[in-house]
Protein backbone atom coordinates (compact mmCIF):
# COMPACT_ATOMS: atom_id res chain seq x y z
CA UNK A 1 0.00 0.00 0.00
CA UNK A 2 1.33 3.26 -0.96
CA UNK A 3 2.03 5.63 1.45
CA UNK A 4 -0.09 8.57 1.50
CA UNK A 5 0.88 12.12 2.27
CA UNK A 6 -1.75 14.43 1.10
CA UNK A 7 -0.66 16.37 -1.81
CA UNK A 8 -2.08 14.49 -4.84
CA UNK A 9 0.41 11.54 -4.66
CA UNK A 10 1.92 9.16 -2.56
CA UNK A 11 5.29 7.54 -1.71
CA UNK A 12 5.92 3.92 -2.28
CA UNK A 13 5.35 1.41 0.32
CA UNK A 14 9.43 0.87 1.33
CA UNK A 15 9.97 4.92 2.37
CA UNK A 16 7.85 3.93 5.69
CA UNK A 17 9.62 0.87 6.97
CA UNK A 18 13.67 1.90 5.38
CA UNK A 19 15.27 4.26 7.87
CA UNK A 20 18.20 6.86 5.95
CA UNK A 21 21.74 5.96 5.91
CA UNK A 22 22.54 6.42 9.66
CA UNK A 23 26.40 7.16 8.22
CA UNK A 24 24.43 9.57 5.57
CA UNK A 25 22.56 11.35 8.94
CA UNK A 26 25.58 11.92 10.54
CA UNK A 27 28.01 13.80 7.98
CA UNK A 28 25.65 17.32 8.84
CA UNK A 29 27.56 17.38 12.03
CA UNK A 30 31.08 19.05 12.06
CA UNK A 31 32.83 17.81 15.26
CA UNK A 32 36.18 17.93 16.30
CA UNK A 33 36.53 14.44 17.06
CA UNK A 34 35.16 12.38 13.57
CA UNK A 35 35.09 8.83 13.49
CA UNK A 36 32.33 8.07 12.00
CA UNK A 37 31.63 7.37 7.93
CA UNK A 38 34.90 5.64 6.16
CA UNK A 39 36.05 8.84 5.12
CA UNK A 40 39.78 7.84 3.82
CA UNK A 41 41.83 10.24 5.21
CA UNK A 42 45.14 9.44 3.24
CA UNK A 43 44.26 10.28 -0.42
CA UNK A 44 47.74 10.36 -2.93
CA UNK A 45 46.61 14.46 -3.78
CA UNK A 46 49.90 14.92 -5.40
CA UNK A 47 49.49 12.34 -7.48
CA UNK A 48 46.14 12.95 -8.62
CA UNK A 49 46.99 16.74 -9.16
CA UNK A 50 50.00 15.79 -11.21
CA UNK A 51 47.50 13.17 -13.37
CA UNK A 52 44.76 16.00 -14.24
CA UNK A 53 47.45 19.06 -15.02
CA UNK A 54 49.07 16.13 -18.02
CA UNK A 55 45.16 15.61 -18.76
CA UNK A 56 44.58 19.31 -19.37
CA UNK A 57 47.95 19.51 -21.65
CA UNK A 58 47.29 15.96 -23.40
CA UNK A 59 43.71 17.57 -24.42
CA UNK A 60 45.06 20.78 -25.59
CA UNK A 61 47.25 18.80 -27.68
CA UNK A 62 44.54 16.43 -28.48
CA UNK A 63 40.76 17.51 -29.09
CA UNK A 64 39.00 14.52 -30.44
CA UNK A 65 40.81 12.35 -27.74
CA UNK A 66 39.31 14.55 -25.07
CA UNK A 67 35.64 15.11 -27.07
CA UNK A 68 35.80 11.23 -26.36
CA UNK A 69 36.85 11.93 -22.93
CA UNK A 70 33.86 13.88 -21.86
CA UNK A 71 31.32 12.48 -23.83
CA UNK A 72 28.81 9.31 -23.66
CA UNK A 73 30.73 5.58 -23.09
CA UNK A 74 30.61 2.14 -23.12
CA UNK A 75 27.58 1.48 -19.81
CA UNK A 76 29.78 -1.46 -18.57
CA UNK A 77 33.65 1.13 -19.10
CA UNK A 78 36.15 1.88 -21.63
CA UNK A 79 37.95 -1.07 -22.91
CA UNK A 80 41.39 0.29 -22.17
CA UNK A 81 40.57 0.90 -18.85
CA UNK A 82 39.12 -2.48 -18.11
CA UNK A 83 42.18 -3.99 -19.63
CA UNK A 84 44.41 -1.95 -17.10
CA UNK A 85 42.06 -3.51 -14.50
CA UNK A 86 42.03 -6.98 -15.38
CA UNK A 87 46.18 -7.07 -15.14
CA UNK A 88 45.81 -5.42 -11.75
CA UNK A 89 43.35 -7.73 -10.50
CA UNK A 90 45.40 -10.98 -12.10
CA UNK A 91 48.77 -9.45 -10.71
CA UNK A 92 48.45 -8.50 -7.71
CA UNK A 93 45.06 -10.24 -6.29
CA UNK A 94 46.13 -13.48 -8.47
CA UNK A 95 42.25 -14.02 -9.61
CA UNK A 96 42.07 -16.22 -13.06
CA UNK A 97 41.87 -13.56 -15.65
CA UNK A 98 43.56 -14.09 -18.79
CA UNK A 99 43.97 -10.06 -19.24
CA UNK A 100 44.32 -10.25 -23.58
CA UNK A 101 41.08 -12.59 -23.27
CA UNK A 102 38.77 -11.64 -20.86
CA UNK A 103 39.35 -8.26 -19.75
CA UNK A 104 35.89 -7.35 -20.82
CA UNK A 105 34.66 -9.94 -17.47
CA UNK A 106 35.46 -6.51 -16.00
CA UNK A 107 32.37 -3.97 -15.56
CA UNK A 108 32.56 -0.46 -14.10
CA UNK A 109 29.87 0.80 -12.13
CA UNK A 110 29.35 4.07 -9.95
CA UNK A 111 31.34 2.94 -6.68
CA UNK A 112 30.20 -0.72 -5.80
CA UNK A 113 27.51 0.46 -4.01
CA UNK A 114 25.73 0.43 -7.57
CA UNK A 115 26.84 -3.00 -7.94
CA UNK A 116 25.40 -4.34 -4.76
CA UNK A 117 22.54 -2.37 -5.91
CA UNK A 118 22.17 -3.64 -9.47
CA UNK A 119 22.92 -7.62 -8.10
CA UNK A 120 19.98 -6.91 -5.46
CA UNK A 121 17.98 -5.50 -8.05
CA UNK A 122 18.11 -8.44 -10.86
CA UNK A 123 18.16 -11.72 -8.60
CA UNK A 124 15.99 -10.49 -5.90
CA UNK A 125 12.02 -11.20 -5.63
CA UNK A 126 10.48 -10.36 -2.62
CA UNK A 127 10.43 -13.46 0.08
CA UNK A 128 13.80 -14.66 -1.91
CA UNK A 129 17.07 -15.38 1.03
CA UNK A 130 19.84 -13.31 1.87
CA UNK A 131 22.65 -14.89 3.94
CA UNK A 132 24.90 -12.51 5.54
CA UNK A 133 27.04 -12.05 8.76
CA UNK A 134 25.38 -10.41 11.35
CA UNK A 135 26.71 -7.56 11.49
CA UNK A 136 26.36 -6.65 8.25
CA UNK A 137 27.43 -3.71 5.77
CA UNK A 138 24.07 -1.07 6.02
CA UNK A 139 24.83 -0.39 2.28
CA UNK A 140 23.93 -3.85 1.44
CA UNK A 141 21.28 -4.56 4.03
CA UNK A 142 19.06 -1.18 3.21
CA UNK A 143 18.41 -2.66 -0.75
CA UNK A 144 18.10 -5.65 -0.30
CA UNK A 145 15.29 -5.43 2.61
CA UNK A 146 13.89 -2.61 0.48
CA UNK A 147 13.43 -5.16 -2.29
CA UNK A 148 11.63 -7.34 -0.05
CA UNK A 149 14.26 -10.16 1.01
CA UNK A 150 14.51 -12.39 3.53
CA UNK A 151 17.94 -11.76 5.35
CA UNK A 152 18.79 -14.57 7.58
CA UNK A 153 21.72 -13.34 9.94
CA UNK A 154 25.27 -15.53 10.97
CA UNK A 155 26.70 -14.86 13.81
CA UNK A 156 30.70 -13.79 13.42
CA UNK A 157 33.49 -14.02 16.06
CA UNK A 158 36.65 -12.65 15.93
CA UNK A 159 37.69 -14.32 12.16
CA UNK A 160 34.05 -13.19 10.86
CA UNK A 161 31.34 -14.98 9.69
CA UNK A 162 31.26 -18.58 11.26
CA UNK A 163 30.57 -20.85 7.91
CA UNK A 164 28.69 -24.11 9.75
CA UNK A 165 26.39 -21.86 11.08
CA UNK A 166 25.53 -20.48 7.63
CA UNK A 167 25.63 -24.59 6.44
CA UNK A 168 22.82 -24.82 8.76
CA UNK A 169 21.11 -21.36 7.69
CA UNK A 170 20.70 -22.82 4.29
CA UNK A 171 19.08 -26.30 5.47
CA UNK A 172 16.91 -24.18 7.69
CA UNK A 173 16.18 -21.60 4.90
CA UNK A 174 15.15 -25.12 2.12
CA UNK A 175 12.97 -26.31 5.34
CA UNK A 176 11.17 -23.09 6.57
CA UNK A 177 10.90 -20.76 3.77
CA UNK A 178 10.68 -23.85 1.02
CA UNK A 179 13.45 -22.21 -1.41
CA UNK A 180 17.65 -22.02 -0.81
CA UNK A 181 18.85 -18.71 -0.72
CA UNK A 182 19.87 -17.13 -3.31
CA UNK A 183 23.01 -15.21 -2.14
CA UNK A 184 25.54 -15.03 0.80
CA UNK A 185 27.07 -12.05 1.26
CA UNK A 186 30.87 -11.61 2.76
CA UNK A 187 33.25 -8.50 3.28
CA UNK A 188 36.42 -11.10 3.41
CA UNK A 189 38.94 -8.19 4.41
CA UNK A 190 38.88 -6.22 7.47
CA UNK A 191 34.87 -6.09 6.94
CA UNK A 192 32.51 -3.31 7.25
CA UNK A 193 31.27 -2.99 10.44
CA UNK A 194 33.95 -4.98 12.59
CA UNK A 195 37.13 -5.09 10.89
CA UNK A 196 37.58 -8.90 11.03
CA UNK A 197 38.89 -11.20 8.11
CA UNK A 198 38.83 -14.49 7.20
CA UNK A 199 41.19 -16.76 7.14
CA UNK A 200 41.51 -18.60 4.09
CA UNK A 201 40.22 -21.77 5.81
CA UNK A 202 36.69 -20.05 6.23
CA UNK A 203 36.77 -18.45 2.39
CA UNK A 204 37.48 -22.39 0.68
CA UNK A 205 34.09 -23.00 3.15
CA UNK A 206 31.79 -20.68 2.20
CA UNK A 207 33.18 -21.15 -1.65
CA UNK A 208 32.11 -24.81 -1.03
CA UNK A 209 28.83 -23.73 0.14
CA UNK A 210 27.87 -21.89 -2.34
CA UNK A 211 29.04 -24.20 -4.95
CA UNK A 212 26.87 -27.32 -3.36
CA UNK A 213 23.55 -25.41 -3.40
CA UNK A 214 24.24 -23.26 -5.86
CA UNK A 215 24.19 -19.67 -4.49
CA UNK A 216 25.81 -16.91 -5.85
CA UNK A 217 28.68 -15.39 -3.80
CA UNK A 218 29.19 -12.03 -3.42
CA UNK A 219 32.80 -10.99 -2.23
CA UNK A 220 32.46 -7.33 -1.20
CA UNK A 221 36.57 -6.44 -1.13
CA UNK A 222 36.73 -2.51 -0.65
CA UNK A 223 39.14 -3.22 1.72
CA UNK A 224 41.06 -5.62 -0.06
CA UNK A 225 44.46 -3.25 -0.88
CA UNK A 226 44.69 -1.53 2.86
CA UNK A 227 46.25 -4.31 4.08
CA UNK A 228 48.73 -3.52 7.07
CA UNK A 229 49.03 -7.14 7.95
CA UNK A 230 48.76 -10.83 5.96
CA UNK A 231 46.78 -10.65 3.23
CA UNK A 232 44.81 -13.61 2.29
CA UNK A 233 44.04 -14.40 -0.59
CA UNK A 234 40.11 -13.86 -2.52
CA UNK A 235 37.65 -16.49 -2.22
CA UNK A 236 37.35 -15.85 -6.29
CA UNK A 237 40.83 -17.03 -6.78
CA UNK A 238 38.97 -20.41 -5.74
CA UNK A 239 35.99 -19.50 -8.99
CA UNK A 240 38.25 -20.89 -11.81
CA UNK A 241 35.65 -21.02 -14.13
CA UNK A 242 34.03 -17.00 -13.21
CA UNK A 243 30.59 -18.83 -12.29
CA UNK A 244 29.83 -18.78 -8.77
CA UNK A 245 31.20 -15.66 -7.18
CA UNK A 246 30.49 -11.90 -7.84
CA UNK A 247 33.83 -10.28 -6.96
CA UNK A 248 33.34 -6.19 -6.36
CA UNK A 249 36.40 -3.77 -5.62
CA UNK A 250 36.37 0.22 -5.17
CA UNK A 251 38.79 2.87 -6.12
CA UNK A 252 37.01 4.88 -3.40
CA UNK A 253 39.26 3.26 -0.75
CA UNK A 254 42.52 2.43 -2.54
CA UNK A 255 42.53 5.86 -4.90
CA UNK A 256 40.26 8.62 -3.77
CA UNK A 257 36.00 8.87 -3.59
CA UNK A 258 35.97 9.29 -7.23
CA UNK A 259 32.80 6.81 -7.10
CA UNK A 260 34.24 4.00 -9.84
CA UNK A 261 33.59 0.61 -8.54
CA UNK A 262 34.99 -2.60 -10.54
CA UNK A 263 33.63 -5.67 -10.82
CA UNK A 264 34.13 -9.72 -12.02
CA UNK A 265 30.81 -11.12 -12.75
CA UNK A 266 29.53 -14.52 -13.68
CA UNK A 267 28.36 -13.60 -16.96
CA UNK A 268 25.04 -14.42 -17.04
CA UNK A 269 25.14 -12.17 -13.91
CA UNK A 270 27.01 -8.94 -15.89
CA UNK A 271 24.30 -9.13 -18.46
CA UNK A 272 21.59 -8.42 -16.23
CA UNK A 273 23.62 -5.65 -14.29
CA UNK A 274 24.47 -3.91 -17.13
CA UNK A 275 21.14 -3.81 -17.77
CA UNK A 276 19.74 -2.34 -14.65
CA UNK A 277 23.01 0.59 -14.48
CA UNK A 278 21.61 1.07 -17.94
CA UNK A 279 18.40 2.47 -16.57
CA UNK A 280 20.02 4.14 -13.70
CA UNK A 281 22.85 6.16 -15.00
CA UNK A 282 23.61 4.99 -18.56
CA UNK A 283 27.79 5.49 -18.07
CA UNK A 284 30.28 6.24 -15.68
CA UNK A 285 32.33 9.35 -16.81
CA UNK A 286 34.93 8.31 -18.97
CA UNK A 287 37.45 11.34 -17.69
CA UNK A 288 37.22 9.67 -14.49
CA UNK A 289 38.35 6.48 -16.22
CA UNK A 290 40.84 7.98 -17.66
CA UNK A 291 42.08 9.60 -14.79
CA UNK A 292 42.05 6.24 -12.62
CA UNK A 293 43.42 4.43 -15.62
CA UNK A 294 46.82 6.49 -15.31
CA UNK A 295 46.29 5.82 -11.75
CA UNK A 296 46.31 2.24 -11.90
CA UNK A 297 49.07 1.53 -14.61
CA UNK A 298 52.08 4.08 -12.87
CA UNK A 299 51.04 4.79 -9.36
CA UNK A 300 48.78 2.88 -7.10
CA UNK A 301 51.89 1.29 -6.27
CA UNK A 302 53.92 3.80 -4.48
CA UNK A 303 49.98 5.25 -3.26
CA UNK A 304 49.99 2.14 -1.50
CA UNK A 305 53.55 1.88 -0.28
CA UNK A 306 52.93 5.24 1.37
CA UNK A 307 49.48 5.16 2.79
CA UNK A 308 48.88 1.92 4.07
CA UNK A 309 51.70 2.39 6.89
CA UNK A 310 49.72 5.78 8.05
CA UNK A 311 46.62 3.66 8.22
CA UNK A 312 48.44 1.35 10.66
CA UNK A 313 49.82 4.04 12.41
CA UNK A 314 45.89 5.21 12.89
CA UNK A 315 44.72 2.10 14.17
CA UNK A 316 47.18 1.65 16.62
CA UNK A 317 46.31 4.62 17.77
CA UNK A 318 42.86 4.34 18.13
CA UNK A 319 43.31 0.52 19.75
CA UNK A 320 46.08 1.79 22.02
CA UNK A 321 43.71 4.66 23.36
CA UNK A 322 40.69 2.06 23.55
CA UNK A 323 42.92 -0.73 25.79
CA UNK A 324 43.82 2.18 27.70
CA UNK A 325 40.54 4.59 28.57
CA UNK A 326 38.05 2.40 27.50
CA UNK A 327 35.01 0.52 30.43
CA UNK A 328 34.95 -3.38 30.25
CA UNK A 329 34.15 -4.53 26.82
CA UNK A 330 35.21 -6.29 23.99
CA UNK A 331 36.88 -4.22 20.68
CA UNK A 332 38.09 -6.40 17.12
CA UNK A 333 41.64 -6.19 16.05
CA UNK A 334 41.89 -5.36 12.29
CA UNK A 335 44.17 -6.36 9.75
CA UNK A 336 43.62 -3.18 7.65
CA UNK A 337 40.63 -1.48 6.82
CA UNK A 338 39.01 1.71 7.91
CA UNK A 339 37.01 0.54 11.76
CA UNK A 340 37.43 -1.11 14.79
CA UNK A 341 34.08 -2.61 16.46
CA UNK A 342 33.63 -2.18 20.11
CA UNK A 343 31.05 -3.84 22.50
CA UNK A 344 30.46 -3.16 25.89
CA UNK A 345 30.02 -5.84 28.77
CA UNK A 346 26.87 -3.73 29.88
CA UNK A 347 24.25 -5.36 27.95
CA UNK A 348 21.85 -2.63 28.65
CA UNK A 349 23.80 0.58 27.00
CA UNK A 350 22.84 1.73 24.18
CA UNK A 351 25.43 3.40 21.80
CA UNK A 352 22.95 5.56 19.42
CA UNK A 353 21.27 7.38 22.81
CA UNK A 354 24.60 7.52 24.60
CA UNK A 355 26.14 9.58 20.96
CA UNK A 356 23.18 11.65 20.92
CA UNK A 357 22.97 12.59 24.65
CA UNK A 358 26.78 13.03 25.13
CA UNK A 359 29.28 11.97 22.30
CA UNK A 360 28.02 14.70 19.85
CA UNK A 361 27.89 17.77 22.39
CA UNK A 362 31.55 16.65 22.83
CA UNK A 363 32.28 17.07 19.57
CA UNK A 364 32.58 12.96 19.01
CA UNK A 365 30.69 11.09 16.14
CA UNK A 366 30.96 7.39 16.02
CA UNK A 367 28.24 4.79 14.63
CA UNK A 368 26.05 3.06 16.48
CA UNK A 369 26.05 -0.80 15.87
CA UNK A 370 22.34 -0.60 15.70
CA UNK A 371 22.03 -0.10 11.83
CA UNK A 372 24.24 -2.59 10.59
CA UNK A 373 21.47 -5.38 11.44
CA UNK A 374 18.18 -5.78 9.32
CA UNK A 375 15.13 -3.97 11.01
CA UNK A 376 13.07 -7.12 9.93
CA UNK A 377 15.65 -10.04 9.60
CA UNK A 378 16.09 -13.36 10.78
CA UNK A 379 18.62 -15.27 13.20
CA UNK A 380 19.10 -19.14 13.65
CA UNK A 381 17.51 -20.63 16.95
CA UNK A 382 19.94 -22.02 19.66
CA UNK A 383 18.95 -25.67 18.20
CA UNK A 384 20.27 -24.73 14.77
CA UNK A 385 16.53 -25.81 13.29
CA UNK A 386 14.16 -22.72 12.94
CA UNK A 387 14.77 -18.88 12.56
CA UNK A 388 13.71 -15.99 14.55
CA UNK A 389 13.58 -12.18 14.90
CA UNK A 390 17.44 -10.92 14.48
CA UNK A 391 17.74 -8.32 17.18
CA UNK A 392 20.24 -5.32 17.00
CA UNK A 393 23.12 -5.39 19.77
CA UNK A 394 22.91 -1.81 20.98
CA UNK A 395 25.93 -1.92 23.08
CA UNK A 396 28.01 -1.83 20.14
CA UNK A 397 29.39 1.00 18.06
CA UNK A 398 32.15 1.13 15.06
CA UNK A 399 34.53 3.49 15.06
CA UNK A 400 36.55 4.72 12.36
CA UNK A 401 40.37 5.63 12.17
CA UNK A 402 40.95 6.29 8.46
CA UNK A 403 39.84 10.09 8.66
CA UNK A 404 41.55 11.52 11.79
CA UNK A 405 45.61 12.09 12.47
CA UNK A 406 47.07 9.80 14.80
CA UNK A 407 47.07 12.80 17.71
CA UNK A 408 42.79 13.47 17.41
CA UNK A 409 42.45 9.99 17.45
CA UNK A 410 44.90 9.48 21.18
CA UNK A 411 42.90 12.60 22.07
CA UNK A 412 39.07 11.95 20.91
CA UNK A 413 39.20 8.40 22.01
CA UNK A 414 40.57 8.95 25.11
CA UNK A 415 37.93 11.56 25.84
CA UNK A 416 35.47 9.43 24.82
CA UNK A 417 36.82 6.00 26.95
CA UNK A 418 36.49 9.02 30.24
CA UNK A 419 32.84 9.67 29.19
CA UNK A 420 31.80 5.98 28.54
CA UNK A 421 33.75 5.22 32.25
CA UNK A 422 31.83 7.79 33.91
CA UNK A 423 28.76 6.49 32.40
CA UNK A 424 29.06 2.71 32.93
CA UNK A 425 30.71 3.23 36.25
């Protein structure tokens, strides 16, 4: 039922039960102490300014190369951009792509959020099954509950998603809801909220999962390059033949927020993406393209080299201050990544009242744990045989360490371990 509001015409039925982006909410306030959206806070300017001043020259030089430049391209991204892609991802992540062959398995979208968007969008039916850990990336969660899915929650420990519990989440999902699910849904590398990753152990079980009941994969790896520790390696090195796993990266983490997200697709799947970021933007930019592209060949490299180190150097910051100020609780211990997840012993605080009431008039923004579980999911029963209402964990918050300097982050977080103290006693 649409959802009325007394002007002549009415909003559709999903704008009354899907809250906005808590991470969106929060960017209005300017604080001192900012931890909250994974802002990266180490972006190669230099390098990027030095890219765009030989664009302008290269264009002077070069009209109908830069009419191409800023006009209509290819929905799915220019070929000689996917090409520089595909040897990236073969290279360095080691995933089977013969790069002269099958570069075009790559597809560009705007930032991966699009892609989770357009995968929701064309294998999702309303009562279809979601599997993913609980917590869970809000960017994923919000579509695919908008579209009407069934999200069926896993609980994670310290190494992330636990994969016998989601071996009996799909027996349980065949039994209750008559159907398997049709995706699980992983953030392998220092995942968004918690910062965990899996060892390589848990990625060959979930690969095997999916492979014996035939659900697609999706392998969300923003994270994948800020790496401070051992990397492991994807779960779609393991997808030899590009047919069970939908691999998405982000230059938005390992470049700068210039909203390209890259993809590997079965392709079957790519079709019907295309199709959907057809209808919703037609084309990325191609000067963006070609601005990453000279990116990707000559400098991510030494982008990396630098950056990743001041990343650490955040972190242990922000875990040194936690250990230190923090009440009794229990905080993750990332291998890269942007957050660390924090939960308090107190079972009965709650992290979004406590930010309102005294984190933001001391200038501190962090994120409540509270949206990064579904407002109308599902969670296994004790007995492993039946499913009921997932519940949010309110004592939990993430915080992130990519935007701040090493000192605000010592400083903020030790502020705010004094106010949680005085507040839990």
């Amino acid at each position: 039922m649409a959802n009325t509001i007394g002007n002549g015409y009415s909003f559709a039925t999903w704008t009354r039960f899907i809250e906005e982006s808590q991470i969106r909410a929060l960017l209005k306030y300017k604080v001192k102490y900012y931890y909250a959206g994974g802002k990266p806070g180490i972006i190669p300017t230099d390098i990027f300014a030095d890219i765009m001043a030989d664009l302008s020259v290269r264009y002077k030089e070069n009209p109908k190369l830069a009419l191409e430049d800023l006009n209509y391209g290819p929905t799915g991204g220019e070929s000689w951009f996917l090409k520089t892609l595909a040897k990236r991802l073969h290279d360095v992540r080691g995933i089977p792509i013969d790069c002269e062959t099958q570069w075009d398995n790559v597809t560009i979208t705007n930032g991966s959020q699009q892609a989770l968007y357009a995968l929701l969008d064309t294998l999702i039916d309303p009562g279809d099954v979601i599997i993913t850990p609980s917590p869970a990336y809000l960017g994923f969660l919000g579509p695919a509950e908008k579209l009407g899915a069934r999200v069926i929650t896993i609980p994670t420990d310290l190494d992330g998603i636990i994969p016998e519990e989601v071996e009996h989440a799909v027996e349980v999902s065949k039994k209750k809801f008559g159907k398997c699910p049709d995706i699980i849904y992983v953030v392998p590398d220092s995942d968004n909220p918690k910062g965990t990753t899996l060892p390589f152990k848990r990625r060959q079980a979930l690969f095997d999962i999916a492979e014996e009941n035939d659900i697609l994969l999706i392998e969300d790896s923003a994270y994948a390059e800020i790496q401070f520790k051992k990397k492991s390696k994807p779960i779609k090195t393991l997808d030899k033949e590009n047919s069970r796993i939908a691999y998405l990266g982000t230059s938005s983490k390992e470049a700068a927020v210039l909203r390209v997200g890259y993809s590997i697709l079965p392709s079957n799947v790519k079709e019907q993406v295309l199709k959907v970021k057809g209808y919703l933007d037609l084309c990325t930019t191609s000067l963006v393209q070609r601005i990453l592209d000279e990116y990707y060949k000559n400098h991510i490299d030494e982008a990396m080299r630098v950056g990743v180190p001041k990343y650490k150097e955040r972190y242990e910051a922000m875990a040194k201050a936690i250990d230190e100020a923090f009440p009794a609780g229990v905080r993750t211990d990332p291998t890269g990544g942007f957050f660390i997840w924090w939960q308090s012993e107190d079972k009965k605080f709650d992290a979004r009242e406590f930010l309102q009431r005294v984190g933001i008039p001391n200038e501190i923004i962090y994120v409540p744990g509270t949206p990064f579980y579904p407002q109308s999911g599902h969670r296994l029963t004790k007995d492993n045989k039946d499913v009921r209402e997932s519940l949010p964990e309110n004592n939990t918050m993430r915080i992130g360490f990519s935007y701040a300097p090493p000192d605000i982050i010592s400083e903020g977080i030790t502020r705010l371990g004094n106010l949680l103290s005085k507040e839990l006693g």
